[in-house]
Protein backbone atom coordinates (compact mmCIF):
# COMPACT_ATOMS: atom_id res chain seq x y z
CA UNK A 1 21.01 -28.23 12.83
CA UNK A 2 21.45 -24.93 14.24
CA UNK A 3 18.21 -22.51 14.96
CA UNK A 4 18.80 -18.89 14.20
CA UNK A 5 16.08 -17.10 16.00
CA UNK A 6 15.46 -13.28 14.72
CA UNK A 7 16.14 -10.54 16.85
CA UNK A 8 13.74 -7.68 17.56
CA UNK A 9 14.07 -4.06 18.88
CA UNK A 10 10.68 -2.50 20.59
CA UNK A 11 10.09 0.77 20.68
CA UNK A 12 7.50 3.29 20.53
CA UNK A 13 5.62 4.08 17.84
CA UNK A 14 6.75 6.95 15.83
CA UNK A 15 4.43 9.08 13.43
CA UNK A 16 5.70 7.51 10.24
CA UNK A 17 4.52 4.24 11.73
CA UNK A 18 0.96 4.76 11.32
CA UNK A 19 0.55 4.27 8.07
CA UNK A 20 2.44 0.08 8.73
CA UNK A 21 0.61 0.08 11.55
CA UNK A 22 -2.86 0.73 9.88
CA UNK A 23 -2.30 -1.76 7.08
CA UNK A 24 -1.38 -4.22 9.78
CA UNK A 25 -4.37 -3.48 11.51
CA UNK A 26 -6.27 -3.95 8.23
CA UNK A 27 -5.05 -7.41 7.25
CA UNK A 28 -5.41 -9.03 10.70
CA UNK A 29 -9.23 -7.85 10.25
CA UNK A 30 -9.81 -9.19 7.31
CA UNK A 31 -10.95 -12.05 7.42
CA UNK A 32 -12.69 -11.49 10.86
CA UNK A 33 -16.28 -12.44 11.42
CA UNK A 34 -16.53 -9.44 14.18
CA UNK A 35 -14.69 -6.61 11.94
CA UNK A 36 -16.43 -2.94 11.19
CA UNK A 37 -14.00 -1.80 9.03
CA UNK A 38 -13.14 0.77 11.41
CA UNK A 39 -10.60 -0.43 13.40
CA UNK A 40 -7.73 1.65 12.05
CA UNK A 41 -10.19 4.66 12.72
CA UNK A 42 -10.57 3.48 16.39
CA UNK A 43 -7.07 3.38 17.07
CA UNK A 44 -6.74 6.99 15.49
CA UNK A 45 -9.11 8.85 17.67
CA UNK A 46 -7.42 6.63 20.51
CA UNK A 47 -4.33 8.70 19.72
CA UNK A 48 -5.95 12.33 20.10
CA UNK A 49 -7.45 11.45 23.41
CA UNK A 50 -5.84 12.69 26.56
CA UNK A 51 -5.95 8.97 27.59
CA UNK A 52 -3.59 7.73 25.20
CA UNK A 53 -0.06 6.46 26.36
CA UNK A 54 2.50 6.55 23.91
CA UNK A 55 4.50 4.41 26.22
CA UNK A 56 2.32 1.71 25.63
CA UNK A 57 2.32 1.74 21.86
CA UNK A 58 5.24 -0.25 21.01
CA UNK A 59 5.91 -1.50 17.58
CA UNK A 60 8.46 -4.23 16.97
CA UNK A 61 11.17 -4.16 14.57
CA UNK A 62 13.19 -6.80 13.23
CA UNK A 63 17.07 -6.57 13.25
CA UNK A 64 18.68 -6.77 9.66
């Protein structure tokens, strides 16, 4: 039996990620015991400080 593994392309995020990203963010914190319900507001006010490295906000992609 042959395995077909997907392929991905990472890149950085783009504006019209956010809203993915966000929802992603969401559902992984769902069902944690630690969450705030702020986590997607964290990572936004991450994004307008002078700290913030696009380069190192990748999202992942896979190929069709």
């Amino acid at each position: 039996m042959k395995s077909r593994m997907k392929e991905f392309v990472i890149r950085e995020e783009k504006e019209e990620d956010y809203f993915a990203i966000s929802h992603l963010i969401t559902e992984s914190f769902a069902s944690a015991s630690h969450k705030d319900g702020k986590e997607t507001h964290l990572v936004e006010e991450i994004r307008k400080t002078k700290a913030y490295l696009p380069s190192l906000s990748l999202v992942a992609n896979s190929r069709r």
